[in-house]
C-alpha atoms as a PDB file:
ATOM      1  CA  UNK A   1       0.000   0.000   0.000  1.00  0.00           C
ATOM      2  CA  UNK A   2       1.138   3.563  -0.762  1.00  0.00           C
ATOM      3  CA  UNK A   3       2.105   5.844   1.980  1.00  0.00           C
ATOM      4  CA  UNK A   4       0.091   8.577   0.926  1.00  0.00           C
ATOM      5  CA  UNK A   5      -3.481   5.665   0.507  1.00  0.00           C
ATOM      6  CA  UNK A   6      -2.363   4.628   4.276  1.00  0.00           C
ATOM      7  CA  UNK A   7      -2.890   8.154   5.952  1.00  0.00           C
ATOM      8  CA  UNK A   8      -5.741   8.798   4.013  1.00  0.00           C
ATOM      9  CA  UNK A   9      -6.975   5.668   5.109  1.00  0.00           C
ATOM     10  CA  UNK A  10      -6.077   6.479   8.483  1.00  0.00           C
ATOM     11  CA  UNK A  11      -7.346   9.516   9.113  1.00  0.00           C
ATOM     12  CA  UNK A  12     -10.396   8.484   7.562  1.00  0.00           C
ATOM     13  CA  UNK A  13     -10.652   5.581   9.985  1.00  0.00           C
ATOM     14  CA  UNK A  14     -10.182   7.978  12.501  1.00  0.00           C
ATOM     15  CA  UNK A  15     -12.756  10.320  11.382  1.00  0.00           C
ATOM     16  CA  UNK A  16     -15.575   7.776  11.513  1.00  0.00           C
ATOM     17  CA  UNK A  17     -14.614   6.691  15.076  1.00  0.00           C
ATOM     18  CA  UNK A  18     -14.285   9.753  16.423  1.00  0.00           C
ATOM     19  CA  UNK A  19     -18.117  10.545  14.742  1.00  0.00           C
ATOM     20  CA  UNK A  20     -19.424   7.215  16.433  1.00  0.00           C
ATOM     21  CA  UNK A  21     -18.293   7.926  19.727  1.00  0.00           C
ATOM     22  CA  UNK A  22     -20.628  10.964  19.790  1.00  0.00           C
ATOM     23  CA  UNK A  23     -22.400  11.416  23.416  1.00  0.00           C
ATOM     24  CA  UNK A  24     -25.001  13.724  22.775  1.00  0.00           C
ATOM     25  CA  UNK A  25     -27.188  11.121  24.601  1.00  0.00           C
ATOM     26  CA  UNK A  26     -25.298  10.329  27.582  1.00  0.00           C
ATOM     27  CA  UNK A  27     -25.511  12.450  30.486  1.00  0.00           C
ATOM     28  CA  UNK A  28     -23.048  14.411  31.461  1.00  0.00           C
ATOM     29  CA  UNK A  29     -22.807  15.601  35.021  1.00  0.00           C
ATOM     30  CA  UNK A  30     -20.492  18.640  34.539  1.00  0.00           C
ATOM     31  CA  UNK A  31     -23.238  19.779  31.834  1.00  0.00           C
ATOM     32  CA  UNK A  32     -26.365  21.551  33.226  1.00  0.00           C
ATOM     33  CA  UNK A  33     -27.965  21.447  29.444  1.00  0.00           C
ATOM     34  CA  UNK A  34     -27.117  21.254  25.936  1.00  0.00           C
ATOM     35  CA  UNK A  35     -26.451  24.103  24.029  1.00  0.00           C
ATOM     36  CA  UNK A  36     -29.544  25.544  21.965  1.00  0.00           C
ATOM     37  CA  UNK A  37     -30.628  29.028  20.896  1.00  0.00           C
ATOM     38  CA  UNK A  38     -33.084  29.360  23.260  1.00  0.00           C
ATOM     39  CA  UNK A  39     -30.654  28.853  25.715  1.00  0.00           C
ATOM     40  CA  UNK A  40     -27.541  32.000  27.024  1.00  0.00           C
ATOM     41  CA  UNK A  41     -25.386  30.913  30.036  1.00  0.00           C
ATOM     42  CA  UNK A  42     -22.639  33.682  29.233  1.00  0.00           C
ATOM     43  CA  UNK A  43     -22.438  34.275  32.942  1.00  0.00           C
ATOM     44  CA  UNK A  44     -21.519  31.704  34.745  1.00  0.00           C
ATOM     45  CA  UNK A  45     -24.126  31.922  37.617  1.00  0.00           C
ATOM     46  CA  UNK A  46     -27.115  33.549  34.936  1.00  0.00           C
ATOM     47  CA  UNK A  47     -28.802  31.435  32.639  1.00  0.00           C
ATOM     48  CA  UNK A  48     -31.296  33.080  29.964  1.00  0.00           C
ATOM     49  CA  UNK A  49     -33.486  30.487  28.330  1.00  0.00           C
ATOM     50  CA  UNK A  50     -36.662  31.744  25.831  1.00  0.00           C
ATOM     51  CA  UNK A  51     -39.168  28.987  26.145  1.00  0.00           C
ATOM     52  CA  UNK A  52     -39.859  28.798  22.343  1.00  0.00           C
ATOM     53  CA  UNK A  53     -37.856  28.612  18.842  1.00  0.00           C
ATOM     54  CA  UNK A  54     -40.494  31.287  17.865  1.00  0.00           C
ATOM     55  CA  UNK A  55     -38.640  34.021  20.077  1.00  0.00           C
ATOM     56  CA  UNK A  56     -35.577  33.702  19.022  1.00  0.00           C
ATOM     57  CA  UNK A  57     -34.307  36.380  16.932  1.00  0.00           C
ATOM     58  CA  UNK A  58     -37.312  38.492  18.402  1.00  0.00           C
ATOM     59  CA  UNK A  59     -37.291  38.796  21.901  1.00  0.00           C
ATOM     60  CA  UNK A  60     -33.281  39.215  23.623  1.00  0.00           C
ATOM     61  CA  UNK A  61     -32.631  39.087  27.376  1.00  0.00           C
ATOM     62  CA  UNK A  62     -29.841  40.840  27.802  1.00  0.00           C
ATOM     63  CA  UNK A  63     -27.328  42.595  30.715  1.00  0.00           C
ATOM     64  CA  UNK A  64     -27.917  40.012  33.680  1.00  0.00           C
ATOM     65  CA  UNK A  65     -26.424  42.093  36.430  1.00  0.00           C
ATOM     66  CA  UNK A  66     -26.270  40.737  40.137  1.00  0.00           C
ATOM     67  CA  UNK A  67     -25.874  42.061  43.386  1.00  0.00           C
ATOM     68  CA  UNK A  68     -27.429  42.469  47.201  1.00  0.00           C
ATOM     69  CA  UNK A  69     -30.163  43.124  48.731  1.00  0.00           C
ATOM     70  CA  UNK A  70     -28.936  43.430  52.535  1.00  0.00           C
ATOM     71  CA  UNK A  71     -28.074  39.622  52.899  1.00  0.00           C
ATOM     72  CA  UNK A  72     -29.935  38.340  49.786  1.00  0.00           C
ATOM     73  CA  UNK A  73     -28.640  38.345  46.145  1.00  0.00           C
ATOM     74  CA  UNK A  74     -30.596  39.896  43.218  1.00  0.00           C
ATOM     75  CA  UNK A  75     -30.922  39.991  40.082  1.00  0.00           C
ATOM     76  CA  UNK A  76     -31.988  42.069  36.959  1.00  0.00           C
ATOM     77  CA  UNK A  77     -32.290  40.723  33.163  1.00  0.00           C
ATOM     78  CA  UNK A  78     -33.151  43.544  30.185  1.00  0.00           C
ATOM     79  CA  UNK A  79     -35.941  41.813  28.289  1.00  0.00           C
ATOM     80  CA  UNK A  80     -35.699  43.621  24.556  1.00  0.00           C
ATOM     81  CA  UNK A  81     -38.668  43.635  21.499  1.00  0.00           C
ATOM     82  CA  UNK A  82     -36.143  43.145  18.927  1.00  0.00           C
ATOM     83  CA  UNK A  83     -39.416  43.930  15.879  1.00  0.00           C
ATOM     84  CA  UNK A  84     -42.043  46.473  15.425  1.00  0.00           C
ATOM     85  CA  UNK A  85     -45.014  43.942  17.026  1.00  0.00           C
ATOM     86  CA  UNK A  86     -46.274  43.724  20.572  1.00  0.00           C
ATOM     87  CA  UNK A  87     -45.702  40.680  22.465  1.00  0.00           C
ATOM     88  CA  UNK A  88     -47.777  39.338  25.709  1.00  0.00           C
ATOM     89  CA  UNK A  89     -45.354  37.196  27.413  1.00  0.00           C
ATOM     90  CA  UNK A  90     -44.347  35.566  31.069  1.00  0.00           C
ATOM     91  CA  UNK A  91     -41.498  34.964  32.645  1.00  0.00           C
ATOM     92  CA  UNK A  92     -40.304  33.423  35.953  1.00  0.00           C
ATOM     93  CA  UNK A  93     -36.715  33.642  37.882  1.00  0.00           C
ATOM     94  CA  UNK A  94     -35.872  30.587  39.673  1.00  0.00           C
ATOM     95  CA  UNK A  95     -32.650  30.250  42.221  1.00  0.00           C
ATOM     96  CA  UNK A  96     -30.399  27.583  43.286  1.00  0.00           C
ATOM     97  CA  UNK A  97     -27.857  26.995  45.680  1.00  0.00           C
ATOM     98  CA  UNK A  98     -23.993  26.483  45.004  1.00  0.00           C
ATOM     99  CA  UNK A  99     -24.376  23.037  44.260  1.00  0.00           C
ATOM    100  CA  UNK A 100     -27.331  23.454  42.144  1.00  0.00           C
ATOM    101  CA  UNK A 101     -30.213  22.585  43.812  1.00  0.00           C
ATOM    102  CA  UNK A 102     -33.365  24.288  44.217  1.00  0.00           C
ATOM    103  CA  UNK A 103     -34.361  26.884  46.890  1.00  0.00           C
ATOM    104  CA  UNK A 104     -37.599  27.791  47.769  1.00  0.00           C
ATOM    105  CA  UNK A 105     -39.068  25.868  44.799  1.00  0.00           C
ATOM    106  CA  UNK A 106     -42.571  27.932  44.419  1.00  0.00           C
ATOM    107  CA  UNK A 107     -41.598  29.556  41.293  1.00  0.00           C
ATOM    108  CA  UNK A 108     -44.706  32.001  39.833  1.00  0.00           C
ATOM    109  CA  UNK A 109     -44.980  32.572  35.924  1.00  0.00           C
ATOM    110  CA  UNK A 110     -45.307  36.859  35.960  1.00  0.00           C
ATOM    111  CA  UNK A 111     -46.912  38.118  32.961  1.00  0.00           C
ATOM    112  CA  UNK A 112     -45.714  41.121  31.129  1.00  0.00           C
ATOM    113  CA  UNK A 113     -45.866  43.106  27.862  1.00  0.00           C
ATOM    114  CA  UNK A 114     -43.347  44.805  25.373  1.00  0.00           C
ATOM    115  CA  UNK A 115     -44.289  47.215  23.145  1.00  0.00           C
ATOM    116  CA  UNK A 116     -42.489  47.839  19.818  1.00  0.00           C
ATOM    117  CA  UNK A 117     -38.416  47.821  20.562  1.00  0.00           C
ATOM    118  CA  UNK A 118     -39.287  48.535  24.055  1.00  0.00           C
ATOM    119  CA  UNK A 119     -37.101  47.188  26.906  1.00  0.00           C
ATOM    120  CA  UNK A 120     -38.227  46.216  30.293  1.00  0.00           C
ATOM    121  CA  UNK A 121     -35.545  45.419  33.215  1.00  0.00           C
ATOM    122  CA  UNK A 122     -37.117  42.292  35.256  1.00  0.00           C
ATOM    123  CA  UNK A 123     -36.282  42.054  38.568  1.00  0.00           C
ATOM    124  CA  UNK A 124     -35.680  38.851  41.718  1.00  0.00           C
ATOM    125  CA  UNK A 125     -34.199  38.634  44.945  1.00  0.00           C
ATOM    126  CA  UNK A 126     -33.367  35.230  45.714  1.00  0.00           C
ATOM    127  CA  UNK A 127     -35.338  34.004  48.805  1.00  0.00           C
ATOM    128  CA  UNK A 128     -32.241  33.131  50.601  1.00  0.00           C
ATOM    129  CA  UNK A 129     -28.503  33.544  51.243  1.00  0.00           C
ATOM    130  CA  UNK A 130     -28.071  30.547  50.502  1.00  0.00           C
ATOM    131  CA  UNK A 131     -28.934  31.716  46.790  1.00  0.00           C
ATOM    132  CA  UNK A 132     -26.091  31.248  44.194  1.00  0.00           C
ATOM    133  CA  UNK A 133     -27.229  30.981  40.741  1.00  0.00           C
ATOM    134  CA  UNK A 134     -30.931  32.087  38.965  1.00  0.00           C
ATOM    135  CA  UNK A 135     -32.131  30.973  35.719  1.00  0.00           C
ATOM    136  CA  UNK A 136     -34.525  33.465  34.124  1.00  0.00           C
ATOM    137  CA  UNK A 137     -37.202  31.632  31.698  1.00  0.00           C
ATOM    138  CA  UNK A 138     -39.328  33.931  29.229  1.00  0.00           C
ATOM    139  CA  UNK A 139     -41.852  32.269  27.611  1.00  0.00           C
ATOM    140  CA  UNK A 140     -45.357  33.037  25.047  1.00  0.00           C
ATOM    141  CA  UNK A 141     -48.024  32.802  27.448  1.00  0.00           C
ATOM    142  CA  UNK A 142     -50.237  29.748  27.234  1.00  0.00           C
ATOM    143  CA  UNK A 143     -53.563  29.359  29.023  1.00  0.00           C
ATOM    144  CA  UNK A 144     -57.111  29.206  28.279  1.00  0.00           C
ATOM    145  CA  UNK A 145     -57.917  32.691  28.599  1.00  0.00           C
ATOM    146  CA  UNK A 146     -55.748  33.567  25.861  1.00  0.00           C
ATOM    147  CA  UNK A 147     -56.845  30.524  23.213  1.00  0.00           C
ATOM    148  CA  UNK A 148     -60.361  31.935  24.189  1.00  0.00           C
ATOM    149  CA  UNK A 149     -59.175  35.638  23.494  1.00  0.00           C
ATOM    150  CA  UNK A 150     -57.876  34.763  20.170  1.00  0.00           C
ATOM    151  CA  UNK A 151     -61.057  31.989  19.144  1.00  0.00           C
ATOM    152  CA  UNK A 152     -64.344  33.646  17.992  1.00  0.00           C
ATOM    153  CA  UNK A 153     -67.213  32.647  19.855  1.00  0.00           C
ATOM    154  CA  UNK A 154     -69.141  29.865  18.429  1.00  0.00           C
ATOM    155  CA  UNK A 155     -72.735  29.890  19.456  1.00  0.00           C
END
């Protein structure tokens, strides 16, 4: 066999092992989630997820800026309208301790409204010293009131 046919060969062989070994379905426990759009974790201790595909590129959360409230963190996310439409949306902080478990696990969904490139700071303070990390969630709102808002009555 030619020298050049053996790396090729190689490298090839290498190439489809490497792709089989993929372990995008084992867990991990160093990862707290997979990457996906909906999902920011630039800081370390403030995650940013949009609960739908449909608000990405339309709705940013953006400047997560911590600090104290006395003896208990906060925390305040920019929501942005990134288009010229109004949305109706919720969203809900939840906070964890250092070693990621939950504290005070009564989260409540808060619903809000921005305008037309309007920006709206939303605001937590975590329940407890003991409070480490937060992960904000905004999400399109998703009840009955609203599927009867937007359904004609049919009588």
């Amino acid at each position: 066999m030619k020298p050049k046919t053996s790396i090729v060969l190689a490298a090839l062989l290498a190439a489809f092992v490497t792709g089989c070994n993929d372990s995008a379905g084992v867990s991990n426990p160093n990862i707290r989630h997979y990457q996906q759009s909906t999902i920011n974790n630039a800081n370390p201790r403030v995650r940013l997820v949009l609960g739908s595909e449909k608000l990405v590129g339309k709705i940013a959360l953006v400047d997560a800026r911590l600090g104290t409230a006395g003896a208990l963190p906060r925390v305040e996310v920019s929501a942005q309208n990134l288009t010229d439409h109004r949305y109706t949306l919720e969203y809900m902080y939840t906070w964890e301790d250092q070693q990621g478990f939950g504290i005070n696990d009564n989260p409540v969904w808060r619903r809000f409204v921005l305008g037309p490139r309007e920006i709206k700071s939303l605001r937590s303070v975590g329940k407890s010293p003991d409070a480490y990390s937060v992960t904000l969630t905004v999400r399109l709102p998703d009840d009955i009131f609203i599927h009867q808002e937007q359904t004609p009555d049919k009588r």
